[in-house]
Protein backbone atom coordinates (compact mmCIF):
# COMPACT_ATOMS: atom_id res chain seq x y z
CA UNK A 1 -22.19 50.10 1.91
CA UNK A 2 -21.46 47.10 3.79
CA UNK A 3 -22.66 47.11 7.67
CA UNK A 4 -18.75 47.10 9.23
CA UNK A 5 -20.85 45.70 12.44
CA UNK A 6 -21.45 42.35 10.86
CA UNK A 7 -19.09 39.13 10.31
CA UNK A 8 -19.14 37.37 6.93
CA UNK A 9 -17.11 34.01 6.79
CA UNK A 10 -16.06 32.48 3.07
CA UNK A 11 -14.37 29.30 3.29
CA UNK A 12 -12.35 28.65 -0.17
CA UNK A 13 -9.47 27.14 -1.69
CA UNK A 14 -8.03 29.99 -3.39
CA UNK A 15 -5.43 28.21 -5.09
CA UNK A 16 -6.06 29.32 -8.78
CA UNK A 17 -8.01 32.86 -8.37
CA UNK A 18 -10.90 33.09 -11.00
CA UNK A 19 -13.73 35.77 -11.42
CA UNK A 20 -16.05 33.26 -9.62
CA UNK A 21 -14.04 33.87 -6.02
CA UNK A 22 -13.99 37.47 -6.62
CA UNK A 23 -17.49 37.27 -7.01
CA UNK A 24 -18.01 35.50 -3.93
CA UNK A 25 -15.72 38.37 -2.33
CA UNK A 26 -18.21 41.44 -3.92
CA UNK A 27 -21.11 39.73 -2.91
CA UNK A 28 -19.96 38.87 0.84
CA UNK A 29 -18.94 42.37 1.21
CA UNK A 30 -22.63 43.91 0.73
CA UNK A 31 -23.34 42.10 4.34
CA UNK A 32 -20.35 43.29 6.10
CA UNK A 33 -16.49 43.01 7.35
CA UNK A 34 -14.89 39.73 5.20
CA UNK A 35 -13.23 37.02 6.91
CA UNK A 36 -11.91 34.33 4.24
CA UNK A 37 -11.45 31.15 6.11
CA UNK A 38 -8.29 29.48 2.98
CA UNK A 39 -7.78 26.09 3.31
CA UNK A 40 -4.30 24.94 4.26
CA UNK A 41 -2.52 22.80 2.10
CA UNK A 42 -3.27 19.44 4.24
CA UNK A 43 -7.10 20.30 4.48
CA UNK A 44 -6.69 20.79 0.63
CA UNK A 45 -4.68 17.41 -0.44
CA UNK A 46 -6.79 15.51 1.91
CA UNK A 47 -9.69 15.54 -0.35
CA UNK A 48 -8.18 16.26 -3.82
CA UNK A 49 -4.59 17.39 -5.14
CA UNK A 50 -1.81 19.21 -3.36
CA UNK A 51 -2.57 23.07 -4.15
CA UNK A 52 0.01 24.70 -6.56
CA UNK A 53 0.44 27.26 -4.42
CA UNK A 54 1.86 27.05 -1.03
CA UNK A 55 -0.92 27.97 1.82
CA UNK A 56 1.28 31.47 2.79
CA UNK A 57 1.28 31.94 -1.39
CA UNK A 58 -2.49 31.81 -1.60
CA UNK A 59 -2.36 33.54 1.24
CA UNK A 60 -0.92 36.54 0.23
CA UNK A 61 -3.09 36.85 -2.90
CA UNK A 62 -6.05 36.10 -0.81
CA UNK A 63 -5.73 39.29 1.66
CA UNK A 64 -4.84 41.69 -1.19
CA UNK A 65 -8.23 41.44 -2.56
CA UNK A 66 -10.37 43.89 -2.68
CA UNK A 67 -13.12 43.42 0.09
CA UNK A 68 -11.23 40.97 2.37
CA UNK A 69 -10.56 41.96 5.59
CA UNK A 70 -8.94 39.28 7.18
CA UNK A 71 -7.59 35.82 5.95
CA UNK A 72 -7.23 32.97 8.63
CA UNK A 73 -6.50 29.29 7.90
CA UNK A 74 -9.36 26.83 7.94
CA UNK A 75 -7.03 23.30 8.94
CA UNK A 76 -10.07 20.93 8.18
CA UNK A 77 -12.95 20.38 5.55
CA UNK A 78 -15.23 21.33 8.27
CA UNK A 79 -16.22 24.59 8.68
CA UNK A 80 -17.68 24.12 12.43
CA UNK A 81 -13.94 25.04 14.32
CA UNK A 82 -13.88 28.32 12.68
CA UNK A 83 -17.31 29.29 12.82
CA UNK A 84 -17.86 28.62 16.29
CA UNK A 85 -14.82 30.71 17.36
CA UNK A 86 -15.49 33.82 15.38
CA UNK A 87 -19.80 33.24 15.56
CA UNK A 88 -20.16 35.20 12.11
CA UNK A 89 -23.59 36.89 11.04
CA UNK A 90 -23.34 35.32 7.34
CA UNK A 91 -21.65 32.44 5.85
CA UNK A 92 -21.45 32.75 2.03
CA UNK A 93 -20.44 30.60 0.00
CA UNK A 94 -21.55 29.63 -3.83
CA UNK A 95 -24.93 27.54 -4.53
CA UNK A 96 -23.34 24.59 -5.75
CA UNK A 97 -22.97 22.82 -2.30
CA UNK A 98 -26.28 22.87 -2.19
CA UNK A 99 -25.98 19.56 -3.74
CA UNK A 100 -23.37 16.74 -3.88
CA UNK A 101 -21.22 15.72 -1.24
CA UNK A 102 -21.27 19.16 0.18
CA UNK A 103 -24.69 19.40 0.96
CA UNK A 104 -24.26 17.86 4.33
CA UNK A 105 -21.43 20.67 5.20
CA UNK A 106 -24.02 22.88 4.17
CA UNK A 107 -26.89 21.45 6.48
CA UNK A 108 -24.27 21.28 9.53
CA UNK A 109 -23.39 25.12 8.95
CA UNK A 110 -27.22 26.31 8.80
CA UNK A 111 -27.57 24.18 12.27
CA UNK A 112 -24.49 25.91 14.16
CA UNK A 113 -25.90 29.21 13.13
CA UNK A 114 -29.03 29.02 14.28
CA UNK A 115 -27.50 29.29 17.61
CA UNK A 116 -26.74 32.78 17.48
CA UNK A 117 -28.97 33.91 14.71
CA UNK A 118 -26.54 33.85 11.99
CA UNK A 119 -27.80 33.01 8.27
CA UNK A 120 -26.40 30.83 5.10
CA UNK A 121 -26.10 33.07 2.13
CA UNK A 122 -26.24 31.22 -0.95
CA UNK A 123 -24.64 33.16 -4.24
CA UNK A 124 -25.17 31.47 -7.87
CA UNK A 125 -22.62 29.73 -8.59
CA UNK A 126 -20.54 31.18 -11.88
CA UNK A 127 -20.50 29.45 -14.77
CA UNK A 128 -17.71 28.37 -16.62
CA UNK A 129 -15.29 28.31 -14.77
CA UNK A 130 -13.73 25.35 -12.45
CA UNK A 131 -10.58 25.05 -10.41
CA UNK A 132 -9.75 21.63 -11.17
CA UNK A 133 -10.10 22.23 -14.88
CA UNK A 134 -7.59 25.07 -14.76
CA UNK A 135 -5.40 22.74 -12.74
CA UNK A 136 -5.45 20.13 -15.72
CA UNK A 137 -4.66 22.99 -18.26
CA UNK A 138 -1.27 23.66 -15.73
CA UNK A 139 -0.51 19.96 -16.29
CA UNK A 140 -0.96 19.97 -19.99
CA UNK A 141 0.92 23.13 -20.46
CA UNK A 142 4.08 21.36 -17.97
CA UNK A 143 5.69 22.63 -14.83
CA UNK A 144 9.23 24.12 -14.36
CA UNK A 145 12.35 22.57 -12.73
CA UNK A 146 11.78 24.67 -9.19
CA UNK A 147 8.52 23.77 -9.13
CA UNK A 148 8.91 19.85 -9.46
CA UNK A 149 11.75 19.89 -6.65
CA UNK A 150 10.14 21.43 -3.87
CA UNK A 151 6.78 19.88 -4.64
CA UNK A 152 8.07 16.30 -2.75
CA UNK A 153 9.03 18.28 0.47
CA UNK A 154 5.22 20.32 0.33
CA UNK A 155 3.69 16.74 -0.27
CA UNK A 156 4.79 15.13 3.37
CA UNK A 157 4.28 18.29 5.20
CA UNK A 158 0.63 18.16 3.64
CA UNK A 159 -0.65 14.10 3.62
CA UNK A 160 -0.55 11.56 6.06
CA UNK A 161 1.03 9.43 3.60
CA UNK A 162 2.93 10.37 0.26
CA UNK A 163 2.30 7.17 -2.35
CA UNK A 164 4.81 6.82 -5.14
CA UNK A 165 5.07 4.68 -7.89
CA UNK A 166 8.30 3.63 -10.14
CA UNK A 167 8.82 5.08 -13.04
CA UNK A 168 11.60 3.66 -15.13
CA UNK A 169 10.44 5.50 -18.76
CA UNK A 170 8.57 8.15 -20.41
CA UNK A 171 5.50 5.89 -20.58
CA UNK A 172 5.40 4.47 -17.28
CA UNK A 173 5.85 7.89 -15.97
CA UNK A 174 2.83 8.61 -18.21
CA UNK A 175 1.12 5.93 -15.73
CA UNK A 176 2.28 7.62 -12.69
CA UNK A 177 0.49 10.90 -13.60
CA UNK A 178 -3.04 10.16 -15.45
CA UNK A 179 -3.94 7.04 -12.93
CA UNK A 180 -6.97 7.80 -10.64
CA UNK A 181 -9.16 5.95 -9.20
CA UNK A 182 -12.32 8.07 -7.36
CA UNK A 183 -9.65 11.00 -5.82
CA UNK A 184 -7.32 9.09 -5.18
CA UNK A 185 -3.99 9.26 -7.49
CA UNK A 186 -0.12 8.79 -7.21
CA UNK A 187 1.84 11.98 -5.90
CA UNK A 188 5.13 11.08 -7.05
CA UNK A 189 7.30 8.94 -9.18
CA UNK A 190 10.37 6.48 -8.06
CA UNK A 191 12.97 5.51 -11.01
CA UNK A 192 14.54 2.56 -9.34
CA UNK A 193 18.26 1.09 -10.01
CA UNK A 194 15.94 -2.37 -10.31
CA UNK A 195 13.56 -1.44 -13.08
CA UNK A 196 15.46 1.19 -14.61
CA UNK A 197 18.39 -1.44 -15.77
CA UNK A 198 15.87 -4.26 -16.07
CA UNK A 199 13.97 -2.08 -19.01
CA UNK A 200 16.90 -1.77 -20.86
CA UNK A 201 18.46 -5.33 -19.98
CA UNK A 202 20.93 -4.39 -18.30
CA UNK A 203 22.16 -5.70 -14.61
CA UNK A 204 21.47 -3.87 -11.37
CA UNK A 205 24.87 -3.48 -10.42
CA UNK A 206 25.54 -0.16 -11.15
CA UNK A 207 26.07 -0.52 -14.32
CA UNK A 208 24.06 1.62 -15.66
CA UNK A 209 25.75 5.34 -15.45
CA UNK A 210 24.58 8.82 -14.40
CA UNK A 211 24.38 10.20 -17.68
CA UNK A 212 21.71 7.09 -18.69
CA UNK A 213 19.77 8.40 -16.02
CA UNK A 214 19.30 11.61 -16.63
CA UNK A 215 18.76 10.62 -20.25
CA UNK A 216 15.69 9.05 -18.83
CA UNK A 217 14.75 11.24 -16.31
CA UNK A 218 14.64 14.09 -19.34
CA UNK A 219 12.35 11.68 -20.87
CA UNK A 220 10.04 10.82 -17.96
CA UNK A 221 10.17 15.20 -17.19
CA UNK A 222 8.95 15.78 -21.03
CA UNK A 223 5.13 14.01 -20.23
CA UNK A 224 5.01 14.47 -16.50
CA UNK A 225 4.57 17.36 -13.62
CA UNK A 226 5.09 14.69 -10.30
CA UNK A 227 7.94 15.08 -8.18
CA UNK A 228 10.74 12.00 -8.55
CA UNK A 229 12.65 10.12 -6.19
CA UNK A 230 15.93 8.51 -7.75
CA UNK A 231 17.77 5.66 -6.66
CA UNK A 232 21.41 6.41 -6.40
CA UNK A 233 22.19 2.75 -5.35
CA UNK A 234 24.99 3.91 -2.05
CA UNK A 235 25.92 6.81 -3.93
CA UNK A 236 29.46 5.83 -5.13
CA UNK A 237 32.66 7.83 -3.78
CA UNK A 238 31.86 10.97 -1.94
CA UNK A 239 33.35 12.83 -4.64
CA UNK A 240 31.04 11.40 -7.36
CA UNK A 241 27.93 11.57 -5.07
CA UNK A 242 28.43 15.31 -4.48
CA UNK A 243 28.69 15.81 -8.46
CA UNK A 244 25.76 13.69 -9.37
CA UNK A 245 22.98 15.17 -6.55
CA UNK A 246 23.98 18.93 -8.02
CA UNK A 247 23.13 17.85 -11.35
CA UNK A 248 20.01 15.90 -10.42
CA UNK A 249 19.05 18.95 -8.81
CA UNK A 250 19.84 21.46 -11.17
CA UNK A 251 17.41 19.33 -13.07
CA UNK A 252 14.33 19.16 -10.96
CA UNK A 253 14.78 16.12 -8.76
CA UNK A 254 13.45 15.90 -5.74
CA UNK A 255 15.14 13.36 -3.47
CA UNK A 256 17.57 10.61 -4.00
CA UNK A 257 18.07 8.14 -2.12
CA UNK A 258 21.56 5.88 -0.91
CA UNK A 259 21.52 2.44 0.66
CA UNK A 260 24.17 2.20 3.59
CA UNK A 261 25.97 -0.67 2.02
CA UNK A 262 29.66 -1.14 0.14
CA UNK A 263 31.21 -3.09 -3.01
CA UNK A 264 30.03 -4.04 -6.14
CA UNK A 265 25.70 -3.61 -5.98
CA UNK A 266 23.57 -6.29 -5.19
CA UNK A 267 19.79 -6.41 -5.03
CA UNK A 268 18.65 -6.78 -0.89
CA UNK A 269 15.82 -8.03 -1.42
CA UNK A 270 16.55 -11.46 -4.19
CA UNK A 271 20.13 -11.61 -3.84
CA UNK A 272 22.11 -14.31 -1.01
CA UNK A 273 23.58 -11.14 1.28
CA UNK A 274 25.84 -13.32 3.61
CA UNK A 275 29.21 -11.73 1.44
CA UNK A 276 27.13 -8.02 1.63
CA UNK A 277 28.99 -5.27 3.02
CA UNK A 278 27.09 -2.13 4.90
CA UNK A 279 29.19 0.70 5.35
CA UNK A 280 30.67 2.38 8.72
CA UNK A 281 28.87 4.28 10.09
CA UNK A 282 31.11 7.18 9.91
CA UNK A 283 31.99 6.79 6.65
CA UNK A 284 28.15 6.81 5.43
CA UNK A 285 27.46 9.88 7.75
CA UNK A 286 30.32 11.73 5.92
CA UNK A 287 29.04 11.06 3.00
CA UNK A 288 25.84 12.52 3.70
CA UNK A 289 26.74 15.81 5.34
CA UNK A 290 29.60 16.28 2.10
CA UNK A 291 26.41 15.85 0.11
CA UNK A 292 24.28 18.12 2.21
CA UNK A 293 27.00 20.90 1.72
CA UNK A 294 27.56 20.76 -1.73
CA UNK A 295 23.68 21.68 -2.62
CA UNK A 296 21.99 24.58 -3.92
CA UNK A 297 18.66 24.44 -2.23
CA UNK A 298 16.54 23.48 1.20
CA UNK A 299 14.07 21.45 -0.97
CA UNK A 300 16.02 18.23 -2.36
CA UNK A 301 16.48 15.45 -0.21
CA UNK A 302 18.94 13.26 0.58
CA UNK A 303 17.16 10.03 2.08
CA UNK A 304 19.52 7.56 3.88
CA UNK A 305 18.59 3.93 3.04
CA UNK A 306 19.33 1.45 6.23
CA UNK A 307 19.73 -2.23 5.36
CA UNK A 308 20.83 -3.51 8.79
CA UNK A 309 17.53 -5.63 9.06
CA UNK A 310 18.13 -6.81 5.24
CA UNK A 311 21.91 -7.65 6.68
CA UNK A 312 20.65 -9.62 9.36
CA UNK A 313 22.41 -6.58 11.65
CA UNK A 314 18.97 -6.36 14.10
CA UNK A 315 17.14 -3.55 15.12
CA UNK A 316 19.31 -1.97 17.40
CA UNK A 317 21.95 -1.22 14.63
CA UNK A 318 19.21 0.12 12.68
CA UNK A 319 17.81 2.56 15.01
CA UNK A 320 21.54 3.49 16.34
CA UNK A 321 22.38 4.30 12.32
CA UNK A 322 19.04 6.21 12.30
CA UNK A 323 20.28 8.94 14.80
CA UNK A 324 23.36 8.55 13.11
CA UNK A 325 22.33 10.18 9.95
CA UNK A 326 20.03 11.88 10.99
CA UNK A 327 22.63 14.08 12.98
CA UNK A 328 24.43 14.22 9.52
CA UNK A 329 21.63 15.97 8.33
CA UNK A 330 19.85 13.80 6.27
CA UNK A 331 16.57 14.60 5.32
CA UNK A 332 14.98 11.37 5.42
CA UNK A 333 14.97 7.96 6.89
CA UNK A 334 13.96 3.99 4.54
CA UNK A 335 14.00 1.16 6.68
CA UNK A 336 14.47 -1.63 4.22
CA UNK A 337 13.27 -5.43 5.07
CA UNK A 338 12.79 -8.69 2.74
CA UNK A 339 10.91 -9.94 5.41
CA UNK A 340 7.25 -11.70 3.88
CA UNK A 341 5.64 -9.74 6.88
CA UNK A 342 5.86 -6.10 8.65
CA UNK A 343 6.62 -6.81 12.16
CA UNK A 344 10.72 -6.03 11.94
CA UNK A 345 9.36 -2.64 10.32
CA UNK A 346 6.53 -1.95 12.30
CA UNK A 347 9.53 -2.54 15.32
CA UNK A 348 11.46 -0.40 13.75
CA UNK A 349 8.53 2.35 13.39
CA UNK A 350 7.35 1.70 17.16
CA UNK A 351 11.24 2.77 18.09
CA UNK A 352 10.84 5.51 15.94
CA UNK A 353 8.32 7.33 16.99
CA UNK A 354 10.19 7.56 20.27
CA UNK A 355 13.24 9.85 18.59
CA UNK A 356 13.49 13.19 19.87
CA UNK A 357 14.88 14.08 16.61
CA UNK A 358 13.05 12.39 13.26
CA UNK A 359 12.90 13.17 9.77
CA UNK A 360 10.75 11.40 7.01
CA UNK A 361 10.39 7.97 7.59
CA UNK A 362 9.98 5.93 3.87
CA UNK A 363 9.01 2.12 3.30
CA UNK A 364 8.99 -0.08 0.43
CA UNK A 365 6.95 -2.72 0.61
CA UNK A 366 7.90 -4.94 -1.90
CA UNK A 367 7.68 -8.31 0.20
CA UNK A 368 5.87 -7.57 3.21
CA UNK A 369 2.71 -6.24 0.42
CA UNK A 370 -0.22 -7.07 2.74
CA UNK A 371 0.36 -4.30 4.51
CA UNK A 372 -2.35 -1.62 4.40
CA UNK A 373 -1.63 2.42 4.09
CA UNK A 374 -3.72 3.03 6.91
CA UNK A 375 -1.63 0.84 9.10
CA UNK A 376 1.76 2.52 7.42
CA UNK A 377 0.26 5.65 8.75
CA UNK A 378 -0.70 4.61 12.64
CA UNK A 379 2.91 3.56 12.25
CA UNK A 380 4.04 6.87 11.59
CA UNK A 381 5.46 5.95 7.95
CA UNK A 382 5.51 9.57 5.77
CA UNK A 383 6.13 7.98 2.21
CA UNK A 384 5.44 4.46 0.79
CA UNK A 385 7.23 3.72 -2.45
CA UNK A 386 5.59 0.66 -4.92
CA UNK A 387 9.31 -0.31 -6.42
CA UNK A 388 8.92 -2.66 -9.22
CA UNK A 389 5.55 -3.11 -9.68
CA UNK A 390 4.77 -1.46 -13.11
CA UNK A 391 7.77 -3.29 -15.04
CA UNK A 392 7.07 -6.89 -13.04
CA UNK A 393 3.38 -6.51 -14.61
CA UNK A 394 4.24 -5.38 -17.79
CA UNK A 395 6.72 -8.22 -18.85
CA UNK A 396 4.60 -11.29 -17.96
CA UNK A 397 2.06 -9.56 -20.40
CA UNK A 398 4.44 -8.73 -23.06
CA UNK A 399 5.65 -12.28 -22.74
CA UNK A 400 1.93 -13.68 -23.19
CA UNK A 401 1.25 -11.73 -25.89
CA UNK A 402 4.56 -12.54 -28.11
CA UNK A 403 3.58 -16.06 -27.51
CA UNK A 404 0.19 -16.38 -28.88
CA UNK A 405 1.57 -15.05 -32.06
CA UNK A 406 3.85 -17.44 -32.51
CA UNK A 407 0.92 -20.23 -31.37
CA UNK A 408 -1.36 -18.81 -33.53
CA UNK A 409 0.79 -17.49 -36.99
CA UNK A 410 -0.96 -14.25 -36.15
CA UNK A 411 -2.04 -11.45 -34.32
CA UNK A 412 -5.52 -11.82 -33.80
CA UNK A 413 -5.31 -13.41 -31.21
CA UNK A 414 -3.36 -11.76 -28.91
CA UNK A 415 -6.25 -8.44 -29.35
CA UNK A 416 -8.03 -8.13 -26.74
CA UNK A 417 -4.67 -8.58 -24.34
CA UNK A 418 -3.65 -5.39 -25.90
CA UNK A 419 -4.66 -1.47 -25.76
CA UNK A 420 -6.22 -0.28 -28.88
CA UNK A 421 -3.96 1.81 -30.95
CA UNK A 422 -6.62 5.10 -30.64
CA UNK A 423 -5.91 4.60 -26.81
CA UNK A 424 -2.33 4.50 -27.46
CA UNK A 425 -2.74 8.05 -28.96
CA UNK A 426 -4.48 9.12 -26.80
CA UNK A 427 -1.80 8.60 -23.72
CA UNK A 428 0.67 10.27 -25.45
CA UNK A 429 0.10 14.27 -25.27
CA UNK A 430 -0.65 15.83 -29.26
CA UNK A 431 0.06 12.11 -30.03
């Protein structure tokens, strides 16, 4: 029988429940009244991946355990906040932070107690089982359309900074999802007008339909569990736009997003834009609430791209389009610039951040690249999408490589510029 007089405080994750946190549960119960501090879904994604369940999800699971009396959230890695509020008796958690980069949390937690007499309780920590293994048997078995479209929307309202990559086939998309480097990974994938047409050799004027797109999208979905961002160029005719965002949500898409500009498509950022059109601004705002109307769910996005800085139009006629759309309803704002450096954006941002009313604010750095994360996010930038990047490396290595073969009347060559078929394989899932 536990002693109802004492506090015990469990700090945990929670997102895929395993015998090893129920076992933390039984044991913190023999030493009295259970307090789970969960993680929220920031404090979570700030060290590792975005939970797959939502913080009121895990939540709910959480608190109808057996020997938890109260769940609160724990908005930090640090356990300090909570435990000096609530001063528990015991804080248990399993032995393997004993070691590792959680050792420190450990020491810090033993030193706050000891100012009220409180103790660390250490249980063994279960074997066999691990939370980020289950995770990666989630991503090999796939994810559903629901799941995939409201994962973008959880993603901002959990990092300081959502980073997306373009995707424009099943491969690249491949990319997108296995690439980490220490924790750090992409959340998100970006099929691009640009590199979507370029990969088939097509111009990026449109010409490429719909139904190509979702072709490929169906392709990229089949290896991949990341939210997508599409780029709907401006959208076409209301009526069309209103067609093609049900059916790219139906489908699982996140967000699309439609540039502010009229007439046949040209690319902002290479292309002479002295005969560029940009739409009224009435015209675009219609377009936007029509859109908003005709979907299904809260979760897709409709993201209003502003090219008034790429039309030479200045900042005021960005910012004044801005509240525009945003009183539309749109769901987020890209500032778009060809500018070699950030300071029209960073404006842009500064003005921002003064808006009573804001939504998502998304950049694509394409020319203006020296421009770090960390200063995206003292601007106040939510999403940064790499555009082009994956197809404008791939072809000048294709290129090399289909030249040394015809330099050399062989292959050989051309080897070590190329990943060995067993790697190939291996990419591909059951390949």
């Amino acid at each position: 029988m536990s002693d109802t007089s004492k506090k015990v405080y469990i700090g945990m994750c929670a997102d895929l429940i395993h015998h090893g946190h129920l076992n933390i549960i039984k044991e913190a119960k023999k030493y009295g009244e259970v307090v789970v501090g969960l993680l929220t879904d920031s404090a979570i994604a700030s060290y590792k991946r975005l939970p797959v369940l939502s913080y009121e999800e895990r939540k709910t699971v959480v608190e109808n355990i057996v020997g938890v009396n109260e769940v609160i959230p724990q908005i930090t890695l640090d356990y300090i906040p909570n435990i000096e509020k609530l001063k528990p008796d015991y804080v248990v958690h399993g032995d393997d932070w004993k070691s590792g980069v959680q050792s420190q949390v450990r020491l810090k937690v033993i030193d706050k107690l000891k100012e009220w007499g409180g103790k660390v309780i250490d249980v063994p920590y279960t074997k066999g089982v691990s939370s980020t293994k289950l995770h990666e048997h989630l991503k090999e078995i796939g994810t559903t359309p629901d799941i995939r479209l409201k994962m973008l929307k959880r993603l901002i309202e959990s990092k300081p900074i959502v980073r997306i990559l373009e995707a424009h086939n099943g491969l690249t998309g491949l990319i997108v999802e296995k690439t980490k480097v220490g924790n750090d990974e992409f959340d998100g994938m970006w099929l691009s007008s640009l590199t979507h047409a370029t990969s088939k050799g097509k111009p990026d004027n449109q010409y490429v339909d719909i139904t190509t797109v979702n072709q490929t999208l169906g392709d990229i979905f089949d290896v991949t569990t990341k939210p997508i961002i599409v780029d709907l160029d401006n959208g076409g005719m209301v009526e069309h736009f209103k067609f093609m965002i049900k059916s790219l949500e139906r489908i699982g898409v996140s967000a699309v997003i439609i540039e502010d500009k009229i007439g046949i498509k040209r690319n902002s950022l290479f292309e002479d834009t002295s005969n560029q059109l940009q739409d009224r601004v009435e015209e675009f705002s219609r377009k936007i609430s029509e859109g908003k109307k005709s979907l299904v769910t809260k979760e897709f996005m409709i993201i209003a791209r502003i090219e008034s800085l790429i039309l030479y139009k200045g900042l005021v006629d960005a910012l004044d389009r801005a509240h525009s759309y945003i009183d539309s309803g749109v769901d987020g704002i890209m500032i778009h610039s060809k500018s070699k450096e950030p300071n029209e954006i960073m404006s842009f941002c500064k003005a921002y951040k003064t808006f009573k009313k804001r939504v998502p604010l998304i950049v694509v750095p394409s020319t203006y690249n020296k421009v770090t994360e960390k200063e995206l996010i003292d601007a106040g930038v939510n999403v940064v999408i790499y555009a082009n990047q994956l197809l404008r490396s791939s072809y000048p290595a294709m290129v090399n490589t289909a030249k040394s073969i015809l330099k050399n009347k062989r292959s050989y060559e051309s080897n070590e510029k190329c990943l060995p078929i067993k790697e190939v394989l291996e990419l591909i899932p059951n390949g």
